[in-house]
PDB file of N, CA and C in Angstrom:
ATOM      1  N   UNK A   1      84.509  66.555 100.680  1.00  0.00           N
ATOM      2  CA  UNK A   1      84.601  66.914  99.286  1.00  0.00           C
ATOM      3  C   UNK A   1      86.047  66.755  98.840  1.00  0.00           C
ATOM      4  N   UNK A   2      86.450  66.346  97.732  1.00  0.00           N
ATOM      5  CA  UNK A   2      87.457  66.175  97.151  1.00  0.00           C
ATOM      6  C   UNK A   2      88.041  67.203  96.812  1.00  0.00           C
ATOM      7  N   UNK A   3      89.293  67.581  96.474  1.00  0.00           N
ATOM      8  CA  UNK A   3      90.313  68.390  96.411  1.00  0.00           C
ATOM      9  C   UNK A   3      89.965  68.631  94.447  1.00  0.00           C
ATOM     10  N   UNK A   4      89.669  67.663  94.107  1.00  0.00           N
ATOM     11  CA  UNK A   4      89.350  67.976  92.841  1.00  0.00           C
ATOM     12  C   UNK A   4      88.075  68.439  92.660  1.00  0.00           C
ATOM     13  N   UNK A   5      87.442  67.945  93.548  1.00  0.00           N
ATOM     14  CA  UNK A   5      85.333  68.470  93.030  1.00  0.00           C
ATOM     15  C   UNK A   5      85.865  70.174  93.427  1.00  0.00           C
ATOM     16  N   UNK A   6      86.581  70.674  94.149  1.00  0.00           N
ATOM     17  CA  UNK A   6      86.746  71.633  95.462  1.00  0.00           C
ATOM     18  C   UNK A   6      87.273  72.738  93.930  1.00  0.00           C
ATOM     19  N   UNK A   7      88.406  72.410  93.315  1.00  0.00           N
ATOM     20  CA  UNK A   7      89.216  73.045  92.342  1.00  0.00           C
ATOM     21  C   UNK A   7      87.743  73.348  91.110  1.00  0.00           C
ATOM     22  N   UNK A   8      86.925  72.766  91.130  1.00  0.00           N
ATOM     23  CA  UNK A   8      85.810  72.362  89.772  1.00  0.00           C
ATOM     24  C   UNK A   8      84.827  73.106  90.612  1.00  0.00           C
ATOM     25  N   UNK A   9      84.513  73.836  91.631  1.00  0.00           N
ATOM     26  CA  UNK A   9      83.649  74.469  91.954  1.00  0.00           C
ATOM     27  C   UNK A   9      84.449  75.567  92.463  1.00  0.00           C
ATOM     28  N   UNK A  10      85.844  75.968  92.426  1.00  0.00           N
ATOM     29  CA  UNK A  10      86.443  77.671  92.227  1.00  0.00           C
ATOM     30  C   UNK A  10      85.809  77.801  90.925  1.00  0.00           C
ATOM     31  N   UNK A  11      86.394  76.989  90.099  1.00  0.00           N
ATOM     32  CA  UNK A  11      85.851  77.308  88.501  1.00  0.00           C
ATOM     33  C   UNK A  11      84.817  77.324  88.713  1.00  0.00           C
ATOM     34  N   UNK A  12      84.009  77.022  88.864  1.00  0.00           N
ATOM     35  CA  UNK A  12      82.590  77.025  88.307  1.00  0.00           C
ATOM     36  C   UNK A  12      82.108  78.941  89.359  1.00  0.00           C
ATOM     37  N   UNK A  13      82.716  78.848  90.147  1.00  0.00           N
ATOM     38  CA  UNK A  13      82.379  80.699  91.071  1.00  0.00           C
ATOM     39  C   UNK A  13      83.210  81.321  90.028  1.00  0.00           C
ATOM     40  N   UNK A  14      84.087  80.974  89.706  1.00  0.00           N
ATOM     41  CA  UNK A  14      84.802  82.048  88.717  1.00  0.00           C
ATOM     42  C   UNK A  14      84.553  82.367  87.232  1.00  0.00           C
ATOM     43  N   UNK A  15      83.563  81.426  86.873  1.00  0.00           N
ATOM     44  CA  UNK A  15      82.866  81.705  85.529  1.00  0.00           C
ATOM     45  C   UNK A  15      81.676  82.266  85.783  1.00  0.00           C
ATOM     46  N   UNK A  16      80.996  81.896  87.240  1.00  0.00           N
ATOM     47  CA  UNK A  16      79.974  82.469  87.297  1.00  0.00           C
ATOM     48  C   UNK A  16      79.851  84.033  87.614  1.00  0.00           C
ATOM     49  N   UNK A  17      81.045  84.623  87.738  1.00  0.00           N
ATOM     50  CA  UNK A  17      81.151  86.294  88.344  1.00  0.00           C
ATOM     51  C   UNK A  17      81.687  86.555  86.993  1.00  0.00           C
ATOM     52  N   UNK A  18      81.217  85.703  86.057  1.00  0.00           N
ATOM     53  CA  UNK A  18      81.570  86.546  84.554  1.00  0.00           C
ATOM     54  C   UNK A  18      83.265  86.988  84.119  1.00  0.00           C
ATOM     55  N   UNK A  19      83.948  86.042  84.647  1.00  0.00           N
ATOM     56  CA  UNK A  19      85.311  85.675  84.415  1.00  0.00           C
ATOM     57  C   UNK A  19      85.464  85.287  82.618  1.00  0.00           C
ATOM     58  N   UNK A  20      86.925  86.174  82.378  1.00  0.00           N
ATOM     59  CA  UNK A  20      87.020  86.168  80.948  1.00  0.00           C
ATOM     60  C   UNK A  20      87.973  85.148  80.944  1.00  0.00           C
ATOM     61  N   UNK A  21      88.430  84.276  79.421  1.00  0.00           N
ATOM     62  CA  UNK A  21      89.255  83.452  79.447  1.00  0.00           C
ATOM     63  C   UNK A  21      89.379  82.147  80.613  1.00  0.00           C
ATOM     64  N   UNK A  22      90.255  81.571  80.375  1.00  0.00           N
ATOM     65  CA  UNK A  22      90.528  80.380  81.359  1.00  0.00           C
ATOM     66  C   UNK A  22      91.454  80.241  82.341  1.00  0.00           C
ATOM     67  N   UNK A  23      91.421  79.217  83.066  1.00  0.00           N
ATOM     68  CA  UNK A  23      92.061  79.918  84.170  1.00  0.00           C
ATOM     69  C   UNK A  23      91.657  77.671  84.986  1.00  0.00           C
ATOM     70  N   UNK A  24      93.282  77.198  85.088  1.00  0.00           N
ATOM     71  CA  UNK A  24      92.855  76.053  86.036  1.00  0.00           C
ATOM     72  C   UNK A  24      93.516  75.383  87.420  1.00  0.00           C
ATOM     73  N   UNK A  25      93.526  74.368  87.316  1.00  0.00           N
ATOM     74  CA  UNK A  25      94.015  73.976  88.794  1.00  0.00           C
ATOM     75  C   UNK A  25      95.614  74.861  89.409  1.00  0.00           C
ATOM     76  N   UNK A  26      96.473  75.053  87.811  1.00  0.00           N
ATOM     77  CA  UNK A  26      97.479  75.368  88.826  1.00  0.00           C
ATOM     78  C   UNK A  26      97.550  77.115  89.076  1.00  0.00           C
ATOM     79  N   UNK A  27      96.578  77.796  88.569  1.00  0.00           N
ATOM     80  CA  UNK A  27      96.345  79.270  88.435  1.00  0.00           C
ATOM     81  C   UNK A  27      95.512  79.282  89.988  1.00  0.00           C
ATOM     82  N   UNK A  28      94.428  78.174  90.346  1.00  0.00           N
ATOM     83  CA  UNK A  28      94.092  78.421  91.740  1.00  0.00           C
ATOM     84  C   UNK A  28      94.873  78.053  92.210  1.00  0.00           C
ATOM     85  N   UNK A  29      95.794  76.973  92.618  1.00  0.00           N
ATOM     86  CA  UNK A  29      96.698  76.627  93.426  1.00  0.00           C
ATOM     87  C   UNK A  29      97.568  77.982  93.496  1.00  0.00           C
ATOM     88  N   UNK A  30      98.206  78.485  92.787  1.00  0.00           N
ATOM     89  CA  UNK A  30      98.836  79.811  92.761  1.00  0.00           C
ATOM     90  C   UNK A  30      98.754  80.886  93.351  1.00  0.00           C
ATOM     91  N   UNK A  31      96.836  81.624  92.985  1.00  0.00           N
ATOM     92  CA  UNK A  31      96.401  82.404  94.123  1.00  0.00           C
ATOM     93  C   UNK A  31      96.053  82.271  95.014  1.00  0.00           C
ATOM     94  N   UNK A  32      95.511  80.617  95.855  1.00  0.00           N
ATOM     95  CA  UNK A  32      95.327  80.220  96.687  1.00  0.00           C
ATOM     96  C   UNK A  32      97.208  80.430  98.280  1.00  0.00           C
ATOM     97  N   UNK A  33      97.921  79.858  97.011  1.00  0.00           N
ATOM     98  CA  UNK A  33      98.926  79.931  97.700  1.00  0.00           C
ATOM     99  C   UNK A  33      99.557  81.130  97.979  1.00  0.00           C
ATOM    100  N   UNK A  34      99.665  82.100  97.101  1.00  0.00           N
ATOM    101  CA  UNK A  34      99.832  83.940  97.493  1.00  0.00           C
ATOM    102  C   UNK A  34      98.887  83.955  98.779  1.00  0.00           C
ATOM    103  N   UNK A  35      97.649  83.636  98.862  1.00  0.00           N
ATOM    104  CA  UNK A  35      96.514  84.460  99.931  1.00  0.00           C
ATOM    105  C   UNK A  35      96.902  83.261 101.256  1.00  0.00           C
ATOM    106  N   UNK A  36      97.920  82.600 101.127  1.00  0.00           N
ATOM    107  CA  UNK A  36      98.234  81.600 101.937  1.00  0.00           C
ATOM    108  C   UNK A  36      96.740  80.740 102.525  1.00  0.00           C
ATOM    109  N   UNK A  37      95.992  80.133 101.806  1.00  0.00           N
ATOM    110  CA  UNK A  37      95.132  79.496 101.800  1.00  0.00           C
ATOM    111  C   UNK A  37      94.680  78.282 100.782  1.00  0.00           C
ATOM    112  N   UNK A  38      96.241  77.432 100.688  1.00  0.00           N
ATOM    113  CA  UNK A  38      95.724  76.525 100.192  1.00  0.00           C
ATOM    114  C   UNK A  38      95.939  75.160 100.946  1.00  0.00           C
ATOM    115  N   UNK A  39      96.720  75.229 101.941  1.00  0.00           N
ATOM    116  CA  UNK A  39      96.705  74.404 102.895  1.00  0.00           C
ATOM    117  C   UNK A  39      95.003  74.413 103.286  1.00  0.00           C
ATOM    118  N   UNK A  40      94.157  75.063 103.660  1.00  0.00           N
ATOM    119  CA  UNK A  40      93.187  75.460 103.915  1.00  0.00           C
ATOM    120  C   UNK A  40      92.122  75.008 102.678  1.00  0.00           C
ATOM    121  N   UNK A  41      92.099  74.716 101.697  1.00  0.00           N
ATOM    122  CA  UNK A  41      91.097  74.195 100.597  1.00  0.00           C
ATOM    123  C   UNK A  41      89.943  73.592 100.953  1.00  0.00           C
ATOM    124  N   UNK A  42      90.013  72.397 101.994  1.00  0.00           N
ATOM    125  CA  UNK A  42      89.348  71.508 102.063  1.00  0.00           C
ATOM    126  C   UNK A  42      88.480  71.505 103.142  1.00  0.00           C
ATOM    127  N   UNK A  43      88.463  73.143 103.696  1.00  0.00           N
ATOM    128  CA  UNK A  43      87.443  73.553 105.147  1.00  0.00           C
ATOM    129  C   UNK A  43      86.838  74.249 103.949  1.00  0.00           C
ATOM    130  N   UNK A  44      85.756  74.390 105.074  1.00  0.00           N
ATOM    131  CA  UNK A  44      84.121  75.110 104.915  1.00  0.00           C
ATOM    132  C   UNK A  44      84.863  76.588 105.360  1.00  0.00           C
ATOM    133  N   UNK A  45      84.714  77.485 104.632  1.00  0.00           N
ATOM    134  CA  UNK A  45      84.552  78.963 104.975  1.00  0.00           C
ATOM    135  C   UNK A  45      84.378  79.200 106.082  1.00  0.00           C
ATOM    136  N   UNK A  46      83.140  78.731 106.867  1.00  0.00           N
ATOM    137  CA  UNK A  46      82.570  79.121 107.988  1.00  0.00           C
ATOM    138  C   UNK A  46      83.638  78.728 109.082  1.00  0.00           C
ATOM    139  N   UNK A  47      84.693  78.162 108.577  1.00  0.00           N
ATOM    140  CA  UNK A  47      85.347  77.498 110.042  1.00  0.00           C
ATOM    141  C   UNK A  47      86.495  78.781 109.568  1.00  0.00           C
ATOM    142  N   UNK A  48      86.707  79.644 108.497  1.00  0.00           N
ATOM    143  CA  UNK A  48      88.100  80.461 108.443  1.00  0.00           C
ATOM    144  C   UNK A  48      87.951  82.143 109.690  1.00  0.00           C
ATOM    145  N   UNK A  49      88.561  82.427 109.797  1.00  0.00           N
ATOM    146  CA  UNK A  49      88.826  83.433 110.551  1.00  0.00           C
ATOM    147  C   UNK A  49      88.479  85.112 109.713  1.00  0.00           C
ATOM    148  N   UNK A  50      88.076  85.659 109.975  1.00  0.00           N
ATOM    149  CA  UNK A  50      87.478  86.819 109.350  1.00  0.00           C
ATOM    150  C   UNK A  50      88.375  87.265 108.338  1.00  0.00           C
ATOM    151  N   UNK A  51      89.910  87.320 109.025  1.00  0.00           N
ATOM    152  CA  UNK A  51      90.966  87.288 108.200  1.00  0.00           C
ATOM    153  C   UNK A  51      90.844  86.533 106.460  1.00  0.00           C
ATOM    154  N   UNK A  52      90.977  85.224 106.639  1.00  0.00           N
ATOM    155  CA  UNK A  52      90.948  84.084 105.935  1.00  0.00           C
ATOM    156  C   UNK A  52      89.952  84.694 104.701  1.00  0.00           C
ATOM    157  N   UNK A  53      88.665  85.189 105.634  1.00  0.00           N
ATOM    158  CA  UNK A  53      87.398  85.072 104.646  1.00  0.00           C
ATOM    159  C   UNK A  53      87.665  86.040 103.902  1.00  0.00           C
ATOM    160  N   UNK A  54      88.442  87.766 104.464  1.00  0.00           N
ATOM    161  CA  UNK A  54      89.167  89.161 103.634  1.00  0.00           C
ATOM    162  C   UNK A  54      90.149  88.368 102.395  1.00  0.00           C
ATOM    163  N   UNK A  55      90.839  87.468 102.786  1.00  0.00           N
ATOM    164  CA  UNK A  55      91.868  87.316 101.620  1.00  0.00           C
ATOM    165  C   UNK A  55      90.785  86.319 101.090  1.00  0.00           C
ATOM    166  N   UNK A  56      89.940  85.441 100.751  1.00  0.00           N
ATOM    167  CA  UNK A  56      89.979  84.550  99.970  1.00  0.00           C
ATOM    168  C   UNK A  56      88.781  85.790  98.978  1.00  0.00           C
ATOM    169  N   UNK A  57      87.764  86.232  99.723  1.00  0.00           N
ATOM    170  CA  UNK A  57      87.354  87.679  98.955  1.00  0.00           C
ATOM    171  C   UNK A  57      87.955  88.153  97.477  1.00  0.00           C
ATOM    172  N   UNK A  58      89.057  88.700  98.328  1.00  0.00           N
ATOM    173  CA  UNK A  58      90.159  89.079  96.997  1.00  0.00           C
ATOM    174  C   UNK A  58      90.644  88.255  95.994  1.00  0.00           C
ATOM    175  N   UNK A  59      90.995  86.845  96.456  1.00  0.00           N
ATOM    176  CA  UNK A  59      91.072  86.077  95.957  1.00  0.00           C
ATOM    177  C   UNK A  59      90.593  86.367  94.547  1.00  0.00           C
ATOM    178  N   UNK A  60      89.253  85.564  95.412  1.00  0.00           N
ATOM    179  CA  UNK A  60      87.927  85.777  93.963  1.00  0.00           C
ATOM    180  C   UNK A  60      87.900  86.768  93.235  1.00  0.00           C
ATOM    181  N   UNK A  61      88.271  87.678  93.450  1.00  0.00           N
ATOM    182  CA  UNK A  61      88.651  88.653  92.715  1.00  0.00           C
ATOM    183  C   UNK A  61      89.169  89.210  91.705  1.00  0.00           C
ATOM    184  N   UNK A  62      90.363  88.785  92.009  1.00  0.00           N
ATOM    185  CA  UNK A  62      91.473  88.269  91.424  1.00  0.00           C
ATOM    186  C   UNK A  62      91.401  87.235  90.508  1.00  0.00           C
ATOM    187  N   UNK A  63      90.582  86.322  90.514  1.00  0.00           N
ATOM    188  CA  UNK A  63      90.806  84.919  90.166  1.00  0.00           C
ATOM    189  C   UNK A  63      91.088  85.173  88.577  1.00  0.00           C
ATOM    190  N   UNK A  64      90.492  86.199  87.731  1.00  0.00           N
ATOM    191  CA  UNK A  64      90.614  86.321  86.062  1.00  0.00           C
ATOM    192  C   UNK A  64      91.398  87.193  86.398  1.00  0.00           C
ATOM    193  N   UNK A  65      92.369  87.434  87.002  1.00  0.00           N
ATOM    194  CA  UNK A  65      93.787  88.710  86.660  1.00  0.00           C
ATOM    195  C   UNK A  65      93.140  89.597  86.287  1.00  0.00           C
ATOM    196  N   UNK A  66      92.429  90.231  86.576  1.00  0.00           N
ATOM    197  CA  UNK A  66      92.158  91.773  86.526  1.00  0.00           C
ATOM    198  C   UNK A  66      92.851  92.590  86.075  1.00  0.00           C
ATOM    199  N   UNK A  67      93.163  93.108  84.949  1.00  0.00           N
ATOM    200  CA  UNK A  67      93.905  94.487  85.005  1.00  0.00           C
ATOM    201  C   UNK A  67      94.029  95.664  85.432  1.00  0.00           C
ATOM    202  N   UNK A  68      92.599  96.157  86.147  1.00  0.00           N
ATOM    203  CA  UNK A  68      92.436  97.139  86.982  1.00  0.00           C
ATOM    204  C   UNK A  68      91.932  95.996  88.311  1.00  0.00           C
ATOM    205  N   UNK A  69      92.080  96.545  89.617  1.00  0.00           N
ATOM    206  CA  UNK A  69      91.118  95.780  91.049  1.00  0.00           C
ATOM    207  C   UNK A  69      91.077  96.979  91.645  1.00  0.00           C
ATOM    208  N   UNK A  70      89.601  97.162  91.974  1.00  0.00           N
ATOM    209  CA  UNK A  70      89.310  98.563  93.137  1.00  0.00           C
ATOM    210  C   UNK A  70      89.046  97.330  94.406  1.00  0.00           C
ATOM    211  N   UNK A  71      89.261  98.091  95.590  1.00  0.00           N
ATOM    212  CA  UNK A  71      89.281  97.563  97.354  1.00  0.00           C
ATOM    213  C   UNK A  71      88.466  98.840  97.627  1.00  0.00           C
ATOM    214  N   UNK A  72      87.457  98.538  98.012  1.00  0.00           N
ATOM    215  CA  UNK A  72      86.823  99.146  98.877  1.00  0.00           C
ATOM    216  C   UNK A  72      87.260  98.685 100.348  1.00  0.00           C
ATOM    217  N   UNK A  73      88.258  99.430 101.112  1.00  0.00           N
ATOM    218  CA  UNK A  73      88.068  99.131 102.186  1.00  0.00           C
ATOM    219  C   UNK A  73      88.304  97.481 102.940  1.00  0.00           C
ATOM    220  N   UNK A  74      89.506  97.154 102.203  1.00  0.00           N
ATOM    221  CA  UNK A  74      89.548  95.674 102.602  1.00  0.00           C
ATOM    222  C   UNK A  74      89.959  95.275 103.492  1.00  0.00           C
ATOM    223  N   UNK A  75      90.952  96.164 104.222  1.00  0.00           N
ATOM    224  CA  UNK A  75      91.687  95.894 105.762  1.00  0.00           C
ATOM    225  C   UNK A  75      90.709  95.961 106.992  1.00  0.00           C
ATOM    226  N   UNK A  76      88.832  96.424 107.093  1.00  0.00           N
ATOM    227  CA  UNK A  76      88.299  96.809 107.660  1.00  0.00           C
ATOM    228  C   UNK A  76      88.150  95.704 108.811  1.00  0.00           C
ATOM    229  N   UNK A  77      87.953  95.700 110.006  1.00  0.00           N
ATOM    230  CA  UNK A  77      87.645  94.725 110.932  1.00  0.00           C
ATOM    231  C   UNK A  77      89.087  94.026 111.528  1.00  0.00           C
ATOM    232  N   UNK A  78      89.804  93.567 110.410  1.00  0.00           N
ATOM    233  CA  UNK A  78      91.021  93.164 110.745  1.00  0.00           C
ATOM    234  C   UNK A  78      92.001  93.401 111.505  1.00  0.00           C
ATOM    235  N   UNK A  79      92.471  92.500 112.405  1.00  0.00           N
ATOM    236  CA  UNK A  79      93.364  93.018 113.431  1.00  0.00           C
ATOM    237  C   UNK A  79      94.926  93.384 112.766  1.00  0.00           C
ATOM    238  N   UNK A  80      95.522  93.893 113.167  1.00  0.00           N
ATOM    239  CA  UNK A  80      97.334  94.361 112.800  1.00  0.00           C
ATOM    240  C   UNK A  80      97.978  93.664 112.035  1.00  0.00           C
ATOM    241  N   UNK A  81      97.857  92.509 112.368  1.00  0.00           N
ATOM    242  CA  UNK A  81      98.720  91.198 112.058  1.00  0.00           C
ATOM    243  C   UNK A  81      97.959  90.698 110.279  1.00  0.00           C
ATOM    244  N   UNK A  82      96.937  90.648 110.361  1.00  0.00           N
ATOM    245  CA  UNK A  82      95.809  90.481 109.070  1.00  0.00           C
ATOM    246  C   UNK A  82      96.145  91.496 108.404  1.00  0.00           C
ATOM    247  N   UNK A  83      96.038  93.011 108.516  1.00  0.00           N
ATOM    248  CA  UNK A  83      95.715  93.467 108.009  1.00  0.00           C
ATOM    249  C   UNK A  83      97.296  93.865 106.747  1.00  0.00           C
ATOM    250  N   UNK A  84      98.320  93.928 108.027  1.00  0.00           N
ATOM    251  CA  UNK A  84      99.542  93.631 107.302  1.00  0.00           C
ATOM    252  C   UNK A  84     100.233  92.809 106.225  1.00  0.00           C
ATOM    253  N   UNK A  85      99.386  91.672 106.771  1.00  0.00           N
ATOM    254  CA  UNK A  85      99.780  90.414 105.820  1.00  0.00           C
ATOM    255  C   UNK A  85      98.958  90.648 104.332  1.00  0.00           C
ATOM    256  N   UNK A  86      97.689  90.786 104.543  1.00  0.00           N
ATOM    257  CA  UNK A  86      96.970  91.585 103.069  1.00  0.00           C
ATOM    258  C   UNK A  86      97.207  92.492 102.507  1.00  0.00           C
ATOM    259  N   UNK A  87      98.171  93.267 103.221  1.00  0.00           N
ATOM    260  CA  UNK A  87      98.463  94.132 102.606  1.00  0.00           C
ATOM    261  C   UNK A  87      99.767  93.637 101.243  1.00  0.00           C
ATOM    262  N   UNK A  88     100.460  92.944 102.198  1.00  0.00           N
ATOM    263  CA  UNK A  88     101.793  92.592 101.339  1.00  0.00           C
ATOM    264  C   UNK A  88     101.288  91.339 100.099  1.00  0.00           C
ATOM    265  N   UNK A  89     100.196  90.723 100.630  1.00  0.00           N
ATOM    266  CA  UNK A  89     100.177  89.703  99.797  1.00  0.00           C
ATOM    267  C   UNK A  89      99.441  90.817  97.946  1.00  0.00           C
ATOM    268  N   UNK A  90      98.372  91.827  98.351  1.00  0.00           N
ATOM    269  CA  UNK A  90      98.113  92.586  97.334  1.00  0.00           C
ATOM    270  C   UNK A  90      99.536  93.256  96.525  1.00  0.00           C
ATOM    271  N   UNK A  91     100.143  93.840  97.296  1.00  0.00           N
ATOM    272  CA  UNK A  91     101.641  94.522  96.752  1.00  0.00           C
ATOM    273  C   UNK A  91     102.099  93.617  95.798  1.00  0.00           C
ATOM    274  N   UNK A  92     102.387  92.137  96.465  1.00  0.00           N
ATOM    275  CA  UNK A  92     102.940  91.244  95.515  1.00  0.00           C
ATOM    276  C   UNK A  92     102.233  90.805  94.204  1.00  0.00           C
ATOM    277  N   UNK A  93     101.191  90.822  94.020  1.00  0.00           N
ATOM    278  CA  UNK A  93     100.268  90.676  92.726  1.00  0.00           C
ATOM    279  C   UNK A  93     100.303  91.705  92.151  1.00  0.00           C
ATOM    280  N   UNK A  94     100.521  93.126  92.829  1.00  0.00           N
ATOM    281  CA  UNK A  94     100.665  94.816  91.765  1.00  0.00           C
ATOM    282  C   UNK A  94     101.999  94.366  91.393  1.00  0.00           C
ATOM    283  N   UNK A  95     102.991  94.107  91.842  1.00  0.00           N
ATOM    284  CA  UNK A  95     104.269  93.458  91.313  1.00  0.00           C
ATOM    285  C   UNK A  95     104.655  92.450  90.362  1.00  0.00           C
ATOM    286  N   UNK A  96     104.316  91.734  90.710  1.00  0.00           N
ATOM    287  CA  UNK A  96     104.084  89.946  89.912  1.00  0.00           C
ATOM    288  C   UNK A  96     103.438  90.686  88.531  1.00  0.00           C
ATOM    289  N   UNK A  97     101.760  90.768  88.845  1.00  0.00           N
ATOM    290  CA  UNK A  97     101.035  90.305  87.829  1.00  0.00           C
ATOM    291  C   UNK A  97     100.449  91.745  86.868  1.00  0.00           C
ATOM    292  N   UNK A  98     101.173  92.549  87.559  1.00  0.00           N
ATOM    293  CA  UNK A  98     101.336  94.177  87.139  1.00  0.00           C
ATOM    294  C   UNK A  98      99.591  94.389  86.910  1.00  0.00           C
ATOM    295  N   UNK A  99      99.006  94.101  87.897  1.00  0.00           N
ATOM    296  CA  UNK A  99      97.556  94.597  88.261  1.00  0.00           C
ATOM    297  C   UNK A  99      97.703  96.132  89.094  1.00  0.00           C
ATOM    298  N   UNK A 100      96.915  97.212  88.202  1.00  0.00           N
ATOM    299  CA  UNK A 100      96.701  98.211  89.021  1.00  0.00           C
ATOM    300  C   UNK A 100      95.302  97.981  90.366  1.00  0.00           C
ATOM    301  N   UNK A 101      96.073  98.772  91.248  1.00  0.00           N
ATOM    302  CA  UNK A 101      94.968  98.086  92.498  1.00  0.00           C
ATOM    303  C   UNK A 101      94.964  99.203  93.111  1.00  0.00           C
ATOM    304  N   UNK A 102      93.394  99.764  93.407  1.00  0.00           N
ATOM    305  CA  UNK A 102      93.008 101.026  93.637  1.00  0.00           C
ATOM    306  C   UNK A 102      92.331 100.910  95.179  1.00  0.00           C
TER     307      UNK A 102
END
């Protein structure tokens, strides 16, 4: 799959979870690159690491800037190293994009 069909089917998950406003290639490239997963674009999910699959989650989440984001429990399963790194990569978006994150 192409890097462009790939960018045209985030959009198309991110309108479909009832995403407000617009939002394009360089807004995913952006959160892709915060959740350090855009080197990574062009695999199948199924090949990412449980890790991988927690941040791209949020991702989606994320993807319409949220002004409020609740986490249920997102560090769960994750080993030390994961769970750390998600942690900081969320901090930096309560920072950046002044999202409250509960």
């Amino acid at each position: 799959m192409s890097s462009r069909l790939r960018t045209k089917t985030w959009s198309c998950t991110g309108f479909s979870t009832g995403c407000q406003g617009s939002f394009g290639p360089s807004e995913l490239r952006k959160l892709l690159t915060i959740f350090e997963l855009w080197e990574r674009r062009k695999d199948f999910v199924k090949q990412f690491s449980g890790g991988m699959k927690r941040r791209l989650e949020i991702a989606r989440g994320l993807l319409h800037m949220p002004k409020i984001f609740f986490l249920d429990e997102p560090t769960l399963g994750l080993d030390p190293q994961s769970r750390s790194q998600l942690w900081t990569h969320v901090k930096y978006l309560n920072e950046t994009e002044n999202t409250t994150i509960f």
